[in-house]
Structures are given as C-alpha cells and as structure tokens.
PDB file of N, CA and C in Angstrom:
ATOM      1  N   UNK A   1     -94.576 -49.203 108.577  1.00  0.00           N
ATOM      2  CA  UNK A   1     -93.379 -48.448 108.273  1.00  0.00           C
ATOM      3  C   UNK A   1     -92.430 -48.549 109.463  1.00  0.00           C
ATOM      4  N   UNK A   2     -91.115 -48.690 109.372  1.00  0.00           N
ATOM      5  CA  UNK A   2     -90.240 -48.886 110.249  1.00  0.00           C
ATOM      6  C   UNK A   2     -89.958 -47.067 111.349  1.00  0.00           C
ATOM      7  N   UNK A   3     -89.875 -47.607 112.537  1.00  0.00           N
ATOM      8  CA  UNK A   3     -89.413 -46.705 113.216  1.00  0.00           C
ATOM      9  C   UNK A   3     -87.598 -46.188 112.956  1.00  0.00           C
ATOM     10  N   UNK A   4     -87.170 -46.628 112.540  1.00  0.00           N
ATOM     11  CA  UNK A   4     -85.652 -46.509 112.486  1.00  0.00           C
ATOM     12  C   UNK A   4     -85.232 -45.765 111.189  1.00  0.00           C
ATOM     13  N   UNK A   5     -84.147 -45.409 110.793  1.00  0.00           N
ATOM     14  CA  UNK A   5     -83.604 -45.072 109.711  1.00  0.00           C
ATOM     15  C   UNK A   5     -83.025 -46.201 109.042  1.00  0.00           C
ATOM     16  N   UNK A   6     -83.061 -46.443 108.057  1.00  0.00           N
ATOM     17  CA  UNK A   6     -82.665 -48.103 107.209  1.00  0.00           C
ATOM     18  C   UNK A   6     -80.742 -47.605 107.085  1.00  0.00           C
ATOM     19  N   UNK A   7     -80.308 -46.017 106.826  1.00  0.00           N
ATOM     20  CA  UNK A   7     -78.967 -46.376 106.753  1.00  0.00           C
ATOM     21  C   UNK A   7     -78.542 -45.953 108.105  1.00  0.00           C
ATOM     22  N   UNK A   8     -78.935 -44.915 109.267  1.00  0.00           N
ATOM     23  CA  UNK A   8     -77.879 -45.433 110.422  1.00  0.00           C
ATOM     24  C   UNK A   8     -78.671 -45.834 111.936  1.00  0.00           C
ATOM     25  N   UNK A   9     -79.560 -45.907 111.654  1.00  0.00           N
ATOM     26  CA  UNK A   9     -80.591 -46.525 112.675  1.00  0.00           C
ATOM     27  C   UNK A   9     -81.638 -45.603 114.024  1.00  0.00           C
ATOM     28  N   UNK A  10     -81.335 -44.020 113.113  1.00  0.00           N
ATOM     29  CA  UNK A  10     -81.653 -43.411 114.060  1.00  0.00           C
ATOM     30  C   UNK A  10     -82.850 -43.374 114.412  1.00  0.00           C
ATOM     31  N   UNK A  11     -83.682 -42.639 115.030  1.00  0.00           N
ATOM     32  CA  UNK A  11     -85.378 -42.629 115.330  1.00  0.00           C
ATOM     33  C   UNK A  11     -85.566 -41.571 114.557  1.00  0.00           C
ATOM     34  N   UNK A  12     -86.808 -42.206 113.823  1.00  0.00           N
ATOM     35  CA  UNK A  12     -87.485 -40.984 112.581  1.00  0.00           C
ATOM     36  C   UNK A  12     -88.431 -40.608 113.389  1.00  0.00           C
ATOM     37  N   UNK A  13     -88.826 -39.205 112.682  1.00  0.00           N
ATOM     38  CA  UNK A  13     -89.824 -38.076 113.531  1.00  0.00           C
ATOM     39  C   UNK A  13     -91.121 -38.656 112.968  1.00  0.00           C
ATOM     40  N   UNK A  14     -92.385 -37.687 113.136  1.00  0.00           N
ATOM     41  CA  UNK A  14     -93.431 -38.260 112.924  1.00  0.00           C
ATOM     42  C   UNK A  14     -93.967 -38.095 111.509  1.00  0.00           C
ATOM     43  N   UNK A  15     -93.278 -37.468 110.533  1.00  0.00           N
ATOM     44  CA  UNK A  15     -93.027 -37.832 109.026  1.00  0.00           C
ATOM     45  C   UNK A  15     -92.099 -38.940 108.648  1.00  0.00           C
ATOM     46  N   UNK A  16     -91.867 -39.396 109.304  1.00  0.00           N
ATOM     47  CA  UNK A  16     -90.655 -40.768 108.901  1.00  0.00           C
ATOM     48  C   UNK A  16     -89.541 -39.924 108.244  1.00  0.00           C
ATOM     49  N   UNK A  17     -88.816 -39.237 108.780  1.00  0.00           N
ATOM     50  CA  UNK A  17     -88.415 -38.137 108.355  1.00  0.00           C
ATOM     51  C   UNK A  17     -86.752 -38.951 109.621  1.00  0.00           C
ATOM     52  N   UNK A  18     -85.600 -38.889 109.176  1.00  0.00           N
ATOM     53  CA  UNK A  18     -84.525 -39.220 110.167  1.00  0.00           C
ATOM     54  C   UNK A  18     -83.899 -37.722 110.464  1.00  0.00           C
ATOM     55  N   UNK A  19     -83.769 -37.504 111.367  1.00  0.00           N
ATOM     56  CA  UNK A  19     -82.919 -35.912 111.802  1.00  0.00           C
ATOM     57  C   UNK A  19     -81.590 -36.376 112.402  1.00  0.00           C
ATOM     58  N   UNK A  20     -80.736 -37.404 112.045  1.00  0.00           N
ATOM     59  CA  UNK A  20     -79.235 -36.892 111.785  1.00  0.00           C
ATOM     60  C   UNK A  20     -78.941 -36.403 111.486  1.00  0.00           C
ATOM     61  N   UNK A  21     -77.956 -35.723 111.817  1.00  0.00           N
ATOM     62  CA  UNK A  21     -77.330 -34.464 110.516  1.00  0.00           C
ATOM     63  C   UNK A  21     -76.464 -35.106 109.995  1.00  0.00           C
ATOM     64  N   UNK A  22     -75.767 -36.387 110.613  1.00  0.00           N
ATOM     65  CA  UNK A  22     -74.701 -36.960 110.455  1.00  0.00           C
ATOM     66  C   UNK A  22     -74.852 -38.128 109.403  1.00  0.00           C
ATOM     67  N   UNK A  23     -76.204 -38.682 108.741  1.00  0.00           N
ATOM     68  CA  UNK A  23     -76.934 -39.813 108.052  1.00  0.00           C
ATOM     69  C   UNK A  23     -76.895 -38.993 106.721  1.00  0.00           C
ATOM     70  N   UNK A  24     -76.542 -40.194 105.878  1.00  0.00           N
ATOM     71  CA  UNK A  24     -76.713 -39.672 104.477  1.00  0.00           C
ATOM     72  C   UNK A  24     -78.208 -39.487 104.062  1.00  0.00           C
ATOM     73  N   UNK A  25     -78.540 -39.929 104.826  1.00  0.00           N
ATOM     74  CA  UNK A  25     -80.449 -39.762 104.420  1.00  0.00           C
ATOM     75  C   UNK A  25     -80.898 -37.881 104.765  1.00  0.00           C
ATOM     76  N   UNK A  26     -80.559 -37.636 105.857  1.00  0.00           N
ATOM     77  CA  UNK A  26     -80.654 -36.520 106.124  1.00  0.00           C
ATOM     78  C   UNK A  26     -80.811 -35.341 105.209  1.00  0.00           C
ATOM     79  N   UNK A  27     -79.782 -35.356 104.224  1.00  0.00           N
ATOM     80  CA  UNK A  27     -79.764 -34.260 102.879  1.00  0.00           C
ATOM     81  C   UNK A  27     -81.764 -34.358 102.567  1.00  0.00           C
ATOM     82  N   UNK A  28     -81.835 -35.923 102.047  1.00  0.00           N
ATOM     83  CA  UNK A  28     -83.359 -35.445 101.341  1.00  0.00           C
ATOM     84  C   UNK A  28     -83.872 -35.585 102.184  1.00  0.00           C
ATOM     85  N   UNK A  29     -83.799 -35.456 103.464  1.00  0.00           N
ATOM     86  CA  UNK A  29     -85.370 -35.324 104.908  1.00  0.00           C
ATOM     87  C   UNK A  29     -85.309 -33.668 104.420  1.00  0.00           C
ATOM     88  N   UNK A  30     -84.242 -33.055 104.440  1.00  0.00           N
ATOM     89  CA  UNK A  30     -84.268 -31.349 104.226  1.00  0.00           C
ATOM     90  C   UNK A  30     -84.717 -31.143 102.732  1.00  0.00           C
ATOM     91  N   UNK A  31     -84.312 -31.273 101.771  1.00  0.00           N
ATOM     92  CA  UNK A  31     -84.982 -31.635 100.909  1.00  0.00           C
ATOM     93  C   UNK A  31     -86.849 -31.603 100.709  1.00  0.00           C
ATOM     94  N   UNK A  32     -86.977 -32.795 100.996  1.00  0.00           N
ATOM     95  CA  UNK A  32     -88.541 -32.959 101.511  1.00  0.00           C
ATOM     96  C   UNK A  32     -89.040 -31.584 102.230  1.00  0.00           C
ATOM     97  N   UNK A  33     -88.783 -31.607 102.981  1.00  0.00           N
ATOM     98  CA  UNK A  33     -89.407 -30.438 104.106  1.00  0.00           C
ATOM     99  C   UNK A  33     -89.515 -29.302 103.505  1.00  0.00           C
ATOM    100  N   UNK A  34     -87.974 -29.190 102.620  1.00  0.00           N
ATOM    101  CA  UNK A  34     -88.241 -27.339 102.056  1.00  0.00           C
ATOM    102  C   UNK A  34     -89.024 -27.652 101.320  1.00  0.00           C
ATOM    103  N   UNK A  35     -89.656 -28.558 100.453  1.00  0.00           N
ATOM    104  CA  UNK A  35     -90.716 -28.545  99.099  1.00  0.00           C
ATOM    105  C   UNK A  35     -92.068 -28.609  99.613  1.00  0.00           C
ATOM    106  N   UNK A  36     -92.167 -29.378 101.153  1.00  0.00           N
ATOM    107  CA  UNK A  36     -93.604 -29.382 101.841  1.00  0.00           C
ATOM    108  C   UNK A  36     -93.521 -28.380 102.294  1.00  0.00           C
ATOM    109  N   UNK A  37     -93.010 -27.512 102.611  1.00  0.00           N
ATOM    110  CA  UNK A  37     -93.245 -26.120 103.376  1.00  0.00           C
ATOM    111  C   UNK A  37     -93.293 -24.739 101.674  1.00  0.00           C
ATOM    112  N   UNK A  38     -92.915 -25.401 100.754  1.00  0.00           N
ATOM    113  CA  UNK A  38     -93.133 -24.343  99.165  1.00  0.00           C
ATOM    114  C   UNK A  38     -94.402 -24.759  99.177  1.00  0.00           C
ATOM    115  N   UNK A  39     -94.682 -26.077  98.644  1.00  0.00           N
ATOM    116  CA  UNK A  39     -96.102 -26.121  98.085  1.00  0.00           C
ATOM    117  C   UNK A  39     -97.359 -26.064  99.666  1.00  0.00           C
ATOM    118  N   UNK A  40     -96.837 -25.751 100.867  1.00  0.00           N
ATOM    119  CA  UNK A  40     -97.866 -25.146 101.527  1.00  0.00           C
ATOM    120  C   UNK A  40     -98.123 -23.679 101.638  1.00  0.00           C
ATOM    121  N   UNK A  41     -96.659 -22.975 101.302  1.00  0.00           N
ATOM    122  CA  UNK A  41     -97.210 -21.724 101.280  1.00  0.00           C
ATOM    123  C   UNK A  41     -97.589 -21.533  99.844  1.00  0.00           C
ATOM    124  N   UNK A  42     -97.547 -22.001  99.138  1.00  0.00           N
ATOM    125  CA  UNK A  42     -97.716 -21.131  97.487  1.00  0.00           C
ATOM    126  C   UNK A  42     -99.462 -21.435  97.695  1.00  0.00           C
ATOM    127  N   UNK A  43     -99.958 -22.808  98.269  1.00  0.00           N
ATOM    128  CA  UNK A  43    -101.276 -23.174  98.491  1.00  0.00           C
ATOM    129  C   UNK A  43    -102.110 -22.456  99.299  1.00  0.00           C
ATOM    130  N   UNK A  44    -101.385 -21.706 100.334  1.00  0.00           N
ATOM    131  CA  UNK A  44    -102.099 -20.493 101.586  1.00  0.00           C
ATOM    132  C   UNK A  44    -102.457 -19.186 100.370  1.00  0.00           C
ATOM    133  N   UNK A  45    -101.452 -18.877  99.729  1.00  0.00           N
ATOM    134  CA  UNK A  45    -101.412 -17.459  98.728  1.00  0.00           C
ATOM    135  C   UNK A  45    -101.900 -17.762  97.828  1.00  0.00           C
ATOM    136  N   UNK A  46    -102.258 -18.843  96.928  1.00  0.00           N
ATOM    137  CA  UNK A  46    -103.128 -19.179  95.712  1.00  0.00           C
ATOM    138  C   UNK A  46    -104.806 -19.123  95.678  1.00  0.00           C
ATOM    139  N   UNK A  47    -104.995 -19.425  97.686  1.00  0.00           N
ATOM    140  CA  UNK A  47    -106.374 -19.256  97.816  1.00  0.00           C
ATOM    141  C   UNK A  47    -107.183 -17.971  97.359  1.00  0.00           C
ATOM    142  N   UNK A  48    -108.201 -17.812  97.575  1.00  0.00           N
ATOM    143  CA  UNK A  48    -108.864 -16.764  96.994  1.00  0.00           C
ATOM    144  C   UNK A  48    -109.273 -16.656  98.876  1.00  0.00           C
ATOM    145  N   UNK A  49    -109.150 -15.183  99.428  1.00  0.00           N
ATOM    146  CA  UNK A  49    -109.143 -14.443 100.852  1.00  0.00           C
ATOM    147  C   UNK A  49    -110.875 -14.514 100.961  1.00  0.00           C
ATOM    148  N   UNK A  50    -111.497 -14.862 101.904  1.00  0.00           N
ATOM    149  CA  UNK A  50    -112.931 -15.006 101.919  1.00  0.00           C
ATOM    150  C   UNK A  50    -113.306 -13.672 103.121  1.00  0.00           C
ATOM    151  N   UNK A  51    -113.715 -12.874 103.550  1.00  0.00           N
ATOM    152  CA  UNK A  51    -114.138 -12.156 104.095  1.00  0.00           C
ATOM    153  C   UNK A  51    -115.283 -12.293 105.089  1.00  0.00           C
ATOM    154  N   UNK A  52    -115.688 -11.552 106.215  1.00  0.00           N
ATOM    155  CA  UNK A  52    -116.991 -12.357 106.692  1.00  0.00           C
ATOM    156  C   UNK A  52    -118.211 -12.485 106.175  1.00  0.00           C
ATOM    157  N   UNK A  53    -118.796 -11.527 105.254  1.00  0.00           N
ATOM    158  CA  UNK A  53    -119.658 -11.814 104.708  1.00  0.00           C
ATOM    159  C   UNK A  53    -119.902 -12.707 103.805  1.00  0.00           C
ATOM    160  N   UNK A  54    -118.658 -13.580 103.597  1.00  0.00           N
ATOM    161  CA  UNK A  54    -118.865 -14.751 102.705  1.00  0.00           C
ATOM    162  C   UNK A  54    -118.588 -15.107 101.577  1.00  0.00           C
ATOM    163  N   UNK A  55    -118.227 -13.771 101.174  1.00  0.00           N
ATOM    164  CA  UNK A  55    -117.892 -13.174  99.381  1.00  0.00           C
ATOM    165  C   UNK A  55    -116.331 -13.833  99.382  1.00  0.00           C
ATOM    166  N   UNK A  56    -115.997 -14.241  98.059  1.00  0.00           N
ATOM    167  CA  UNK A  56    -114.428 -14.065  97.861  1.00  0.00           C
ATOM    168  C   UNK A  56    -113.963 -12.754  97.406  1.00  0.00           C
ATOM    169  N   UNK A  57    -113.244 -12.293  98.232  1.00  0.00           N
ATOM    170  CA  UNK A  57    -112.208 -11.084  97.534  1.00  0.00           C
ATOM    171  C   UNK A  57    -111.168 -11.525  96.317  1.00  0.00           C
ATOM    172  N   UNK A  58    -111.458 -10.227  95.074  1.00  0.00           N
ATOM    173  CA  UNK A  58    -110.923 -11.046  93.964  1.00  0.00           C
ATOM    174  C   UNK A  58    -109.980  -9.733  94.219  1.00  0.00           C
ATOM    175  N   UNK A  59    -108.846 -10.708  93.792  1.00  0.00           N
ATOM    176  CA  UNK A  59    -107.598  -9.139  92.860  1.00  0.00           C
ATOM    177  C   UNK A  59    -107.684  -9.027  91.424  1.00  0.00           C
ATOM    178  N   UNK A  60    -106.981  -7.889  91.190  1.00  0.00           N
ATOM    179  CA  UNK A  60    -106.633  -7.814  89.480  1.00  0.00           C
ATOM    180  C   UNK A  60    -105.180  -7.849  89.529  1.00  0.00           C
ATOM    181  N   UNK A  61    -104.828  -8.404  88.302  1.00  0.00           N
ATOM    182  CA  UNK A  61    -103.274  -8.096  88.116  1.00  0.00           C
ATOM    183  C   UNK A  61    -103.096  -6.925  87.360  1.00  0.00           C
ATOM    184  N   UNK A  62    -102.640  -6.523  88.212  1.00  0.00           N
ATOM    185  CA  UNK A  62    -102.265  -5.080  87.721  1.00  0.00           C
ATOM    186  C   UNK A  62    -101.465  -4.917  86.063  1.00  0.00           C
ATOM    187  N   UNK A  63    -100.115  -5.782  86.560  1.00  0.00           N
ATOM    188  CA  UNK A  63     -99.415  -6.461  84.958  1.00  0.00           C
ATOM    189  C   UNK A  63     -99.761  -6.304  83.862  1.00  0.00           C
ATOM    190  N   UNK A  64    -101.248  -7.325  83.902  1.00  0.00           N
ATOM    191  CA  UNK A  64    -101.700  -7.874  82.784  1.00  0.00           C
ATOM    192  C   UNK A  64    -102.349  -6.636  82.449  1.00  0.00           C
ATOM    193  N   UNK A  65    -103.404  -5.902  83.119  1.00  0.00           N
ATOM    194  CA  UNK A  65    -103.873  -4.498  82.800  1.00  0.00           C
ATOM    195  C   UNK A  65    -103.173  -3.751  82.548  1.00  0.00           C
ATOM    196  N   UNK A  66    -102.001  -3.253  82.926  1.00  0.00           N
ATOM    197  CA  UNK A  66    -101.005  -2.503  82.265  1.00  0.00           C
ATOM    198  C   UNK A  66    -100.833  -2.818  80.737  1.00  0.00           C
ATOM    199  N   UNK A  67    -100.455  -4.146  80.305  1.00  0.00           N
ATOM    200  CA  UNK A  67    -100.387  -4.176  79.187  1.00  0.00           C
ATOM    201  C   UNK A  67    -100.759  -4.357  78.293  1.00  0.00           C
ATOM    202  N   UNK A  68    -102.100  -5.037  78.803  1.00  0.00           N
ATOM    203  CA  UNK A  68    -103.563  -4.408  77.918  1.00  0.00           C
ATOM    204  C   UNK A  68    -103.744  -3.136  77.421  1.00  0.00           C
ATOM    205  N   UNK A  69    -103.562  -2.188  78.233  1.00  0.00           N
ATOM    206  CA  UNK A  69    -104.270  -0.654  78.034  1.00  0.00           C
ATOM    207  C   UNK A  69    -103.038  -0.420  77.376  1.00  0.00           C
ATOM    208  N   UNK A  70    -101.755  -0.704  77.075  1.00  0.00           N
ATOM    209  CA  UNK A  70    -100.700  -0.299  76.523  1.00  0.00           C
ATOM    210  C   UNK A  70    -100.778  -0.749  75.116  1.00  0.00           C
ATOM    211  N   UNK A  71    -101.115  -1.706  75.077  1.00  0.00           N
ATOM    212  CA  UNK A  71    -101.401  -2.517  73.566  1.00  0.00           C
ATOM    213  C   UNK A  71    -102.495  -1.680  73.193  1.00  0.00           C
ATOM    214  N   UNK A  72    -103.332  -1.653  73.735  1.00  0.00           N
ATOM    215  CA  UNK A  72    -104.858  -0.744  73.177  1.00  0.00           C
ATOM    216  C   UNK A  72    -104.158   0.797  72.747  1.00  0.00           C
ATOM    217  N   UNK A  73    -103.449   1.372  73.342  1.00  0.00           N
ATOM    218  CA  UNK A  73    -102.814   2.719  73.321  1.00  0.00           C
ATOM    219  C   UNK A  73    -102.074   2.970  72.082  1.00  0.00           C
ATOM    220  N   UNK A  74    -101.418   1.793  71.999  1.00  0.00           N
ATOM    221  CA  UNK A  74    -100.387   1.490  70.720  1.00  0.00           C
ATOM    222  C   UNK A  74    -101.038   1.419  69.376  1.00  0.00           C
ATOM    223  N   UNK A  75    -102.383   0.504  69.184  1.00  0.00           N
ATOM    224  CA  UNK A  75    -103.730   0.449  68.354  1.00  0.00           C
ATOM    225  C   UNK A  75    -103.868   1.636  68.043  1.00  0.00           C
ATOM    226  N   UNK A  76    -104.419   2.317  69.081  1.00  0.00           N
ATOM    227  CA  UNK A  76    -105.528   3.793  68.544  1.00  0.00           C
ATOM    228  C   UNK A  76    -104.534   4.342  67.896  1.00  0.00           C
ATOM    229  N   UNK A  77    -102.551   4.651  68.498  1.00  0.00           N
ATOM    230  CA  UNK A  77    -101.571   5.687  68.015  1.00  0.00           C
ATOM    231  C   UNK A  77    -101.420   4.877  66.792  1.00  0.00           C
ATOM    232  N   UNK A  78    -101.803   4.127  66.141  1.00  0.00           N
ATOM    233  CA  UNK A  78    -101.435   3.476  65.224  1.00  0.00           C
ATOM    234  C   UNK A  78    -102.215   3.952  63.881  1.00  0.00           C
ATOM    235  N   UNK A  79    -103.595   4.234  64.134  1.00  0.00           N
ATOM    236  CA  UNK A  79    -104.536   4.194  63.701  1.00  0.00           C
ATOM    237  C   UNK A  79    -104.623   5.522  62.607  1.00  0.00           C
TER     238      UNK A  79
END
C-alpha cells in the first residue's frame, strides 16, 4: 500500500488514512473514522458485562416488560 495520498501527496497515518484538511480525500478519512469509532462503541455496549466471578450479568428490558404486562392487563380487563 502506498505511503502517500494518490490525490495530493500527503503522508497517510497508520490507517492509510490522509489528514489534509485541505485534500478532497479527507471528507471520507472523517467519514471512515466516525463509523470505526460507531461500530466500536455500539460493540463495547452490545457485550454482555462479565463480573469476577465469571458469570455474565444479564439485563431485562424494561420496555418490552412493560408491554407485556400491559397487554396481559388489557386480556384479563377484557375478559
């Protein structure tokens, strides 16, 4: 892979990434970066939190239980 930028010849970082601000390439180096820095955090918060004893800590969605027991509520008043 080339060290340079192909449209103004600057030195790319160690993503091959050009940091002109002044290079038309520049727009999608920022681009790139904001989507590698989304899909690393959505990937940190999607994990399941492990604790020391080894267990995964699970959540509930609260949401979805809400509108479970609301639908069930609606059933019985129905009934």
């Amino acid at each position: 892979m080339s060290t340079r930028c192909p449209f103004c010849g600057y030195k790319l970082d160690a993503n091959n990434y050009c940091q002109n601000q002044k290079c038309a390439d520049y727009e999608r180096t920022k681009i790139l970066e904001a989507e590698t820095a989304k899909t690393a955090s959505n990937a940190d918060t999607s994990t399941a939190a492990v604790d020391s004893s080894g267990t995964a800590k699970t959540t509930t969605n609260s949401a979805a239980t809400d509108s479970t027991a609301a639908t069930e509520n609606a059933e019985t008043a129905s009934k």
